[in-house]
N, C-alpha and C. Protein backbone atom coordinates (compact mmCIF):
# COMPACT_ATOMS: atom_id res chain seq x y z
N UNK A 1 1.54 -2.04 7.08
CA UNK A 1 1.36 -2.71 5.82
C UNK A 1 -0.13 -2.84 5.58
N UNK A 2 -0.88 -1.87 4.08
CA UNK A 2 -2.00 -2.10 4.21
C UNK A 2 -2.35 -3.55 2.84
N UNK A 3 -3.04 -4.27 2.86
CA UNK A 3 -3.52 -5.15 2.12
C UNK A 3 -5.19 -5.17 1.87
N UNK A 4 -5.10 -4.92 0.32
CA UNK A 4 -6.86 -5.39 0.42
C UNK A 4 -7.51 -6.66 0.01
N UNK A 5 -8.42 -6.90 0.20
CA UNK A 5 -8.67 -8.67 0.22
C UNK A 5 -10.01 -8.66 -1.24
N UNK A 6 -10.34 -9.17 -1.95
CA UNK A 6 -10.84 -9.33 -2.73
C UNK A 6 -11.68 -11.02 -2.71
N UNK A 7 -12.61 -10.91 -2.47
CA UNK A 7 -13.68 -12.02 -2.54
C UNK A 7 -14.64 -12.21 -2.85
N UNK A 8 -15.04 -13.58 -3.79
CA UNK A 8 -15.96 -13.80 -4.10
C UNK A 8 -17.45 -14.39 -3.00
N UNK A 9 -17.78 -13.86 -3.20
CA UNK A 9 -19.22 -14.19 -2.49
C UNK A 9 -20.44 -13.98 -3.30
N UNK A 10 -21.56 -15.40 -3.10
CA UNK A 10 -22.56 -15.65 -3.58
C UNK A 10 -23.40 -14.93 -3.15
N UNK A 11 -24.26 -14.73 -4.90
CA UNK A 11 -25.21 -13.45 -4.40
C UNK A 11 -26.29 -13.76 -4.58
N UNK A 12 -27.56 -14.13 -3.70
CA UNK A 12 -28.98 -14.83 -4.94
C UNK A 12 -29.97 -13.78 -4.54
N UNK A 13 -30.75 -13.52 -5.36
CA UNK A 13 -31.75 -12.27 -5.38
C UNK A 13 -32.77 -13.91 -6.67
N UNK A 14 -34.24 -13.07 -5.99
CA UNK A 14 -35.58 -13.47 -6.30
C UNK A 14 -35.48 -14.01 -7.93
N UNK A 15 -34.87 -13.89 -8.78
CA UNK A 15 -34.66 -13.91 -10.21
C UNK A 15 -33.54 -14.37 -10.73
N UNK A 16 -32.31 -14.10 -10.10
CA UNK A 16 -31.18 -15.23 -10.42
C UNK A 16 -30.17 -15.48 -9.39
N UNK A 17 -29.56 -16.17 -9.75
CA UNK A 17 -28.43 -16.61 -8.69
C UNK A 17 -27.13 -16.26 -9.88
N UNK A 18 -26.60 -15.11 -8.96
CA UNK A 18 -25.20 -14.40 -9.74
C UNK A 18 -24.13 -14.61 -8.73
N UNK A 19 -23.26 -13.92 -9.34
CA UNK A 19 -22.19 -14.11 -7.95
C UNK A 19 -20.93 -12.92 -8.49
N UNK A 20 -20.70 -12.29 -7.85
CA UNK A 20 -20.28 -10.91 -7.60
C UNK A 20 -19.27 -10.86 -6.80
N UNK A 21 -18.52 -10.17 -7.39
CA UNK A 21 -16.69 -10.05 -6.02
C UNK A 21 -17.34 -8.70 -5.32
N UNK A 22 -17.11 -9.22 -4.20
CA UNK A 22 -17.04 -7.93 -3.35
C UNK A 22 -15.66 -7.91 -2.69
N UNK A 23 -15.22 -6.40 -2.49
CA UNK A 23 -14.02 -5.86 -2.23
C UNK A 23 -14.26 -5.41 -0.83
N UNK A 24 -13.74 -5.81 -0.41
CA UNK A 24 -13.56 -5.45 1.35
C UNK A 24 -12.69 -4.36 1.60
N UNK A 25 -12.67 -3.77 2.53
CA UNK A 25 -11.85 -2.57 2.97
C UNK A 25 -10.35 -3.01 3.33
N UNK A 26 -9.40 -2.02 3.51
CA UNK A 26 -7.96 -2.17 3.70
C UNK A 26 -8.26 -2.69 4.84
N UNK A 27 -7.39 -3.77 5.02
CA UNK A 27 -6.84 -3.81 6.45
C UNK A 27 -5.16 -3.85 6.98
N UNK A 28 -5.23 -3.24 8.17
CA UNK A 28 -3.82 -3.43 8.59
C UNK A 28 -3.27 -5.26 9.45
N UNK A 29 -2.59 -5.58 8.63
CA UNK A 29 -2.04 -6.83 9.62
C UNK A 29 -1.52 -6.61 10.78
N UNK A 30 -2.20 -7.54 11.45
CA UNK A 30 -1.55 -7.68 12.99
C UNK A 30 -1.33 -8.70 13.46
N UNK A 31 -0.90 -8.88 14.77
CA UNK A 31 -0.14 -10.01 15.47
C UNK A 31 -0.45 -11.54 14.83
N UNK A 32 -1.91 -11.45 14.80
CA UNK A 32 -2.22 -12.68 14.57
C UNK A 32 -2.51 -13.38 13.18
N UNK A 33 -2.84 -12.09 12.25
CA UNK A 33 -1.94 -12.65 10.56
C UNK A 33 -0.98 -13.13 10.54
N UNK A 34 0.16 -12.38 11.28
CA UNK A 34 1.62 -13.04 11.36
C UNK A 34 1.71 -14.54 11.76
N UNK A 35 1.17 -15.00 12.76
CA UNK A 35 1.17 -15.88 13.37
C UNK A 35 0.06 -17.04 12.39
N UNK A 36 -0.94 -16.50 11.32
CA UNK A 36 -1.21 -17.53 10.50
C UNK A 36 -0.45 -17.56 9.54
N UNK A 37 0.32 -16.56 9.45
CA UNK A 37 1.32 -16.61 7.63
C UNK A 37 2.32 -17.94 8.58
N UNK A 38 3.15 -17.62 9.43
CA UNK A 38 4.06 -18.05 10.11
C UNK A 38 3.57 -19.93 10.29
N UNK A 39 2.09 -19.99 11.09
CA UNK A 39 2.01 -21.39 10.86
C UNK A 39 1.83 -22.35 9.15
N UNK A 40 1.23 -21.49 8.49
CA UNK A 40 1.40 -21.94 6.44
C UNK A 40 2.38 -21.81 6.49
N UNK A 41 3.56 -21.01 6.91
CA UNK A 41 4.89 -21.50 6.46
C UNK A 41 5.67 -22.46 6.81
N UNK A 42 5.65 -23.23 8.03
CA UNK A 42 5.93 -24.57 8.85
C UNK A 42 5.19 -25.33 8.25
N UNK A 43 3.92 -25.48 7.80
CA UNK A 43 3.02 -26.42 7.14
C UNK A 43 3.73 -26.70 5.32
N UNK A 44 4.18 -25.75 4.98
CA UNK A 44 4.10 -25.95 3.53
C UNK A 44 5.84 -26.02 3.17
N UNK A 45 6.79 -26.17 4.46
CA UNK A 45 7.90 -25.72 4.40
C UNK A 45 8.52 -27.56 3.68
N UNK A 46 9.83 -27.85 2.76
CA UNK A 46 9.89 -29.14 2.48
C UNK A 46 10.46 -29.78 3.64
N UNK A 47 10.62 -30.76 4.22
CA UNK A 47 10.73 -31.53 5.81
C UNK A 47 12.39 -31.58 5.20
N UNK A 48 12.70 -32.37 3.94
CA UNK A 48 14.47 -32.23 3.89
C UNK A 48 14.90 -30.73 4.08
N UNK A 49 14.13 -29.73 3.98
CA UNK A 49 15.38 -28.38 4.02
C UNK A 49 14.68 -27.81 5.03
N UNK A 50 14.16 -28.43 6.29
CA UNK A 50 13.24 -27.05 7.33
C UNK A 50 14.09 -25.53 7.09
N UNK A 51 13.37 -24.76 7.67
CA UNK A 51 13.39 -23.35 7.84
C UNK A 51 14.52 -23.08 8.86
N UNK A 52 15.47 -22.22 8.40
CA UNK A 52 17.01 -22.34 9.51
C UNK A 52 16.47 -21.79 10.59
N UNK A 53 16.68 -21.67 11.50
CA UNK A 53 16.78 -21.33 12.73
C UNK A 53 16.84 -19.31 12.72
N UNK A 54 18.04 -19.08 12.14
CA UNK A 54 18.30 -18.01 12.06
C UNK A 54 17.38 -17.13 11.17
N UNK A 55 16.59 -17.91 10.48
CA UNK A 55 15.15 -17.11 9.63
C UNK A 55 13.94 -16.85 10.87
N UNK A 56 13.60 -18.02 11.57
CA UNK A 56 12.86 -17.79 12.11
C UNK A 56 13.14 -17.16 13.20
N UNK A 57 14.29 -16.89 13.42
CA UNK A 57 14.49 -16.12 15.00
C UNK A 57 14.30 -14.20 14.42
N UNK A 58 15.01 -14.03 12.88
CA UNK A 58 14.77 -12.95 12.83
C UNK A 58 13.13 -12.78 12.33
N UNK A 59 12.54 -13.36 11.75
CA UNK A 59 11.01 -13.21 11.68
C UNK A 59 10.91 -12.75 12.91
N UNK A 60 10.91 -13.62 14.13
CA UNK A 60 10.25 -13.03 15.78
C UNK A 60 10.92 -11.86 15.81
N UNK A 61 11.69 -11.16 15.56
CA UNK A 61 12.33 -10.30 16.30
C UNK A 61 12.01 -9.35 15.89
N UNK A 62 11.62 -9.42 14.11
CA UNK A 62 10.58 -8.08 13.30
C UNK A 62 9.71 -8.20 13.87
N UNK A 63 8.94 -8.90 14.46
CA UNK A 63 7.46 -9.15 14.77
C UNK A 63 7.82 -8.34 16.10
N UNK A 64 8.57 -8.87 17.05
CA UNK A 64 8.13 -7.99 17.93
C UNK A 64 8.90 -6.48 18.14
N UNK A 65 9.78 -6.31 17.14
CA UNK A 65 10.13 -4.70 17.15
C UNK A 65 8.92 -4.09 16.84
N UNK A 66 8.11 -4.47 15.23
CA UNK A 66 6.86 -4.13 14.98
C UNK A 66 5.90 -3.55 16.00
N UNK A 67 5.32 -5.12 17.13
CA UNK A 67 4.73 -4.50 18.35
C UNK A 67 5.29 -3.63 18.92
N UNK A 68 6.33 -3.56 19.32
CA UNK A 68 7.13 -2.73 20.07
C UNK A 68 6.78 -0.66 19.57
N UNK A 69 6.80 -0.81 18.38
CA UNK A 69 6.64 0.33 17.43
C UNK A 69 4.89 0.86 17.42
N UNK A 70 4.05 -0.18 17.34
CA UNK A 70 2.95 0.24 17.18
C UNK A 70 2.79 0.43 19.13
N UNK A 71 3.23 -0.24 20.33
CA UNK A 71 2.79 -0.02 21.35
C UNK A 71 3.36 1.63 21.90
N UNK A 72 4.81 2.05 21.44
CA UNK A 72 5.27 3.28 21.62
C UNK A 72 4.57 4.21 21.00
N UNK A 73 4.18 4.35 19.52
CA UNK A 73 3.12 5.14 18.48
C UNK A 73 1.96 5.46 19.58
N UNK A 74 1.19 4.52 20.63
CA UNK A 74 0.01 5.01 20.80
C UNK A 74 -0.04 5.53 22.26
N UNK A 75 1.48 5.16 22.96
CA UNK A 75 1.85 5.61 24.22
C UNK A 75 2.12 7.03 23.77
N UNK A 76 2.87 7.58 22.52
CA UNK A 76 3.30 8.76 22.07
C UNK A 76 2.48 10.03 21.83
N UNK A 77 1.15 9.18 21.33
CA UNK A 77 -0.25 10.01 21.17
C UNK A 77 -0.57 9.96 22.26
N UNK A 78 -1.19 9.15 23.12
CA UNK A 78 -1.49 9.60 24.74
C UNK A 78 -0.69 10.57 25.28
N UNK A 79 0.79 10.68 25.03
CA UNK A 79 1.55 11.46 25.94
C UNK A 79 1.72 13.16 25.52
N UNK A 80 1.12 13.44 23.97
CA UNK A 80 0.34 14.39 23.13
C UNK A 80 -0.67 15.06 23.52
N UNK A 81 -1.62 14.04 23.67
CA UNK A 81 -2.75 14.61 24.20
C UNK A 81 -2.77 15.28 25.58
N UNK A 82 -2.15 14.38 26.52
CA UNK A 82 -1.97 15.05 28.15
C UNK A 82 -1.25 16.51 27.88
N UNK A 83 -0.08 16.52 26.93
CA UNK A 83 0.31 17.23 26.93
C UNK A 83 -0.63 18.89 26.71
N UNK A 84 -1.08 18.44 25.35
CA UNK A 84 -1.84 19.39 24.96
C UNK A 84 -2.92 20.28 25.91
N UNK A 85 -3.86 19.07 26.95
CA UNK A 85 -4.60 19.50 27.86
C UNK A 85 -4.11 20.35 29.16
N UNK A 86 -2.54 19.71 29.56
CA UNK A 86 -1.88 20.81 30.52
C UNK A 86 -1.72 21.66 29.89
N UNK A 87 -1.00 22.20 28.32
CA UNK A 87 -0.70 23.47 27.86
C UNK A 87 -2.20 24.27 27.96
N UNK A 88 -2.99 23.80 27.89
CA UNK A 88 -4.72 24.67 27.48
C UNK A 88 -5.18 25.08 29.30
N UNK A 89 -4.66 24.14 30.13
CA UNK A 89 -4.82 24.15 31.39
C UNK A 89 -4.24 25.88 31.75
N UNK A 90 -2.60 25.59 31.63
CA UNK A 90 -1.81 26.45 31.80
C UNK A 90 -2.69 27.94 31.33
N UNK A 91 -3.43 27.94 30.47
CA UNK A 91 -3.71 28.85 29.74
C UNK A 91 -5.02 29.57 30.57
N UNK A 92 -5.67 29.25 31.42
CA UNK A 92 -6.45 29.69 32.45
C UNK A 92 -6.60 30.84 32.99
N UNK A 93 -7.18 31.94 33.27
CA UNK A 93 -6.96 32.69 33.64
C UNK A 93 -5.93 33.92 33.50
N UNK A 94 -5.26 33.27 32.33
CA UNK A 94 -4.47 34.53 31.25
C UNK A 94 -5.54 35.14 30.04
N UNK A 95 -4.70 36.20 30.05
CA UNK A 95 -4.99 36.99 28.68
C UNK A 95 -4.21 36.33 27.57
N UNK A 96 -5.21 36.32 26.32
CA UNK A 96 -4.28 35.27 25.04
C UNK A 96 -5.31 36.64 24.29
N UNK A 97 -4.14 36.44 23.02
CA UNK A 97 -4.53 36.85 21.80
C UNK A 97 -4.44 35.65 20.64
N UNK A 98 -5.76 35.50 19.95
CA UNK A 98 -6.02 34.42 19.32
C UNK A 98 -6.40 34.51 18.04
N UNK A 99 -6.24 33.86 16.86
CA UNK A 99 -6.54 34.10 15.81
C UNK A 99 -7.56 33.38 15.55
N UNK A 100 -8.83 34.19 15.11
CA UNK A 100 -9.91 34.09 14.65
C UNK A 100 -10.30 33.23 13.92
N UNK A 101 -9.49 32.90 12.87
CA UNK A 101 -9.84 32.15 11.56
C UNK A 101 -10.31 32.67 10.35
N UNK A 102 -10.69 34.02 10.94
CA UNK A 102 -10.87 34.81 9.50
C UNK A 102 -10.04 35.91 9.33
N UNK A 103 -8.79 35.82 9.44
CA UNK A 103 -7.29 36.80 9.11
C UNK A 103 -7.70 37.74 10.50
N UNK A 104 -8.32 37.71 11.02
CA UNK A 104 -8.10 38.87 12.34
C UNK A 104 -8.05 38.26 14.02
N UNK A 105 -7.89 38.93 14.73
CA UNK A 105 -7.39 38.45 16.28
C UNK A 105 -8.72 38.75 16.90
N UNK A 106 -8.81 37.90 18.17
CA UNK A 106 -9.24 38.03 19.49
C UNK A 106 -8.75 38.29 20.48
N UNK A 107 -9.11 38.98 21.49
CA UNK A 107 -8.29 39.11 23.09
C UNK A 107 -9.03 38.93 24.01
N UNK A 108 -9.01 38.18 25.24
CA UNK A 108 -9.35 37.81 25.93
C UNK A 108 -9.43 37.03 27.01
N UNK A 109 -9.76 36.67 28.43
CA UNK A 109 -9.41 36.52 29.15
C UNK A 109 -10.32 34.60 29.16
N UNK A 110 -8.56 33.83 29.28
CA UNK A 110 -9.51 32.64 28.90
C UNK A 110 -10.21 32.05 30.07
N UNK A 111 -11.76 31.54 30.08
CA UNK A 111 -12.16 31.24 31.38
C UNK A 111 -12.81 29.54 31.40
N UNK A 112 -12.46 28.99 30.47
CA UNK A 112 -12.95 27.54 30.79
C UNK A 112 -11.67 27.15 29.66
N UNK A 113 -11.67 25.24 29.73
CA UNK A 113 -11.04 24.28 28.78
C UNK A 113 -11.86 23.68 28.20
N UNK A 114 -12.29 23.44 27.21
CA UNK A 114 -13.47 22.09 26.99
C UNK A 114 -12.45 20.90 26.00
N UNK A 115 -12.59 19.58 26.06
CA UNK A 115 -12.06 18.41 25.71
C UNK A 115 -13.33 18.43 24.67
N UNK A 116 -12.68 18.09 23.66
CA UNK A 116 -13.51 17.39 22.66
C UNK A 116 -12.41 16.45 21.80
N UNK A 117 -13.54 15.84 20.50
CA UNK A 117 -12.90 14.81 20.40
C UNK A 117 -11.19 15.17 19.37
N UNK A 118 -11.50 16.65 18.90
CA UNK A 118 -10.42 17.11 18.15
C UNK A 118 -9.17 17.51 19.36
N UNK A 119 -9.21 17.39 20.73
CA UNK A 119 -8.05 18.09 21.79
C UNK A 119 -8.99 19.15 22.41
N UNK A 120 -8.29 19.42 23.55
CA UNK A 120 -8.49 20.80 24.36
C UNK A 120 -8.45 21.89 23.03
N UNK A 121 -9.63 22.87 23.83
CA UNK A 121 -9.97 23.87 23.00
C UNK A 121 -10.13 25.06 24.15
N UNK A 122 -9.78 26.35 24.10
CA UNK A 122 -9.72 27.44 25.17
C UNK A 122 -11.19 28.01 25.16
N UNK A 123 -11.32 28.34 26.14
CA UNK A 123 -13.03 29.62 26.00
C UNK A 123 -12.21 30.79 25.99
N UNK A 124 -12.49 31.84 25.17
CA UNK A 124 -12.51 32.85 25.32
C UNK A 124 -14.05 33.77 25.02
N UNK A 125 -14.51 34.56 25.90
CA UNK A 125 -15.73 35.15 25.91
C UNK A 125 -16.54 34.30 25.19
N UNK A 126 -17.28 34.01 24.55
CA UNK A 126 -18.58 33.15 24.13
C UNK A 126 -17.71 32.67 22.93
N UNK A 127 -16.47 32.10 22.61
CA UNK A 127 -16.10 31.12 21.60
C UNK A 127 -15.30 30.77 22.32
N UNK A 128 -14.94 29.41 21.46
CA UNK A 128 -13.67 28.57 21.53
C UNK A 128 -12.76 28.44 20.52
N UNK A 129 -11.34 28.25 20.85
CA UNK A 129 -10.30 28.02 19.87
C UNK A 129 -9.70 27.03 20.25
N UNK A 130 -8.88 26.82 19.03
CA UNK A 130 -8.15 25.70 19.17
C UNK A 130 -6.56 26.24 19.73
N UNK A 131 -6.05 25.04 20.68
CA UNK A 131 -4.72 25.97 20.70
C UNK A 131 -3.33 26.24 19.83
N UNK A 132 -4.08 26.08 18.49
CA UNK A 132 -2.85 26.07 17.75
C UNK A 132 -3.45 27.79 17.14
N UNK A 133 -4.27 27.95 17.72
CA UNK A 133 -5.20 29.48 17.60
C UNK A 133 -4.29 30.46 18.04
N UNK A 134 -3.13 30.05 19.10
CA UNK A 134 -3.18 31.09 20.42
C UNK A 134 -1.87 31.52 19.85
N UNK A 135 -1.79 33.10 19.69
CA UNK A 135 -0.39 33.88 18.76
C UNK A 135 0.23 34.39 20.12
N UNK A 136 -0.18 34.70 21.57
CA UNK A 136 0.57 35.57 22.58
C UNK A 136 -0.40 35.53 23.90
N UNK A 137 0.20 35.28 24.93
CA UNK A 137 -0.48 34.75 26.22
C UNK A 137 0.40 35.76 26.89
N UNK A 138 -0.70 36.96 27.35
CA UNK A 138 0.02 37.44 29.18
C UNK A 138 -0.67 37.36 30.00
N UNK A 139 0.16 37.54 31.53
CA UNK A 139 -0.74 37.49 32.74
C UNK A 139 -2.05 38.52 32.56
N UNK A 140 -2.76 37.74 33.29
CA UNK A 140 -4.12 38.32 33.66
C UNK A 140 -3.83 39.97 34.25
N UNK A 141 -4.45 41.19 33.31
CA UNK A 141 -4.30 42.66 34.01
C UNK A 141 -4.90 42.07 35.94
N UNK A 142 -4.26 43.19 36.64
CA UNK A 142 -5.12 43.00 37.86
C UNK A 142 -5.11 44.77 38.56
N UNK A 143 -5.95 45.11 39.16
CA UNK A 143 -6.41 46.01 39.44
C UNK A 143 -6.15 46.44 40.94
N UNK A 144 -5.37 47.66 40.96
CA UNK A 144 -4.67 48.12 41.99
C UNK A 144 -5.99 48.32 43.17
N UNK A 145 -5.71 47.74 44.47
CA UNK A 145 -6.75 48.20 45.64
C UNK A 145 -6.02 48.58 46.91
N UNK A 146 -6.14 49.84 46.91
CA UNK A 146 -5.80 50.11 48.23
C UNK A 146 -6.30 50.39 49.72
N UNK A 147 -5.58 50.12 50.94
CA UNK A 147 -6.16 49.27 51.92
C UNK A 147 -6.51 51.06 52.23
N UNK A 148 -7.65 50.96 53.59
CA UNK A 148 -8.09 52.24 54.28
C UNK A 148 -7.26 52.00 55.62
């Protein structure tokens, strides 16, 4: 849930004293908005009709499915990312054919991973790709030696 906040704040400069809304950025509510909406609502609630029981138990229970949702969301991206870095791992020492970015392919034998802040990215010969780059991965050619 995004909300934007709108406030007035005093503005004085050398020549007058004005006063100007400034608009603050979105923010997302969290635990502890809830927990001030939640105490204004016990404060402002009428004492003959309190708040049933069964309101406030399902309030907690959105609240913490909510957490529950945002703590799985960022376990889900962590478990993305690992992922992504073993698939680029895996990719080591194979031959990949990779798409360039400008309608044509690369081939090459990948020899490093680098992490940056966009995910694992492959080396192939003096560039990097991304691995959503990579169209076909085979084993590394290897070269017949025979013993004397």
């Amino acid at each position: 849930m995004s909300v934007t906040a709108v406030a007035t704040v005093p503005k004085t400069t050398a020549s007058t004293a004005a006063t100007t809304p400034v608009v603050t950025a979105k923010k997302t509510l969290g635990s502890e908005d809830f927990m001030k909406l939640l105490a204004v609502q016990f404060q402002s609630q009428d004492p003959m009709k309190p708040m049933e029981d069964t309101a406030f138990i399902a309030q907690m229970a959105q609240f913490s499915s909510l957490s529950q949702s945002q703590t799985m969301t960022t376990e889900m991206a962590k478990l993305s990312a690992n992922q992504a870095l073993a698939t680029a791992n895996s990719y080591l020492g194979q031959n990949v054919t990779v798409s360039d970015g400008a309608g044509g392919t690369a081939t090459g034998n990948v020899s490093g991973v680098q992490v940056g802040t966009d995910g694992p990215r492959i080396v192939v010969g003096d560039y990097t790709y991304a691995l959503s780059s990579v169209l076909s991965v085979q084993p590394p050619t290897t070269t017949a030696t025979t013993g004397a």
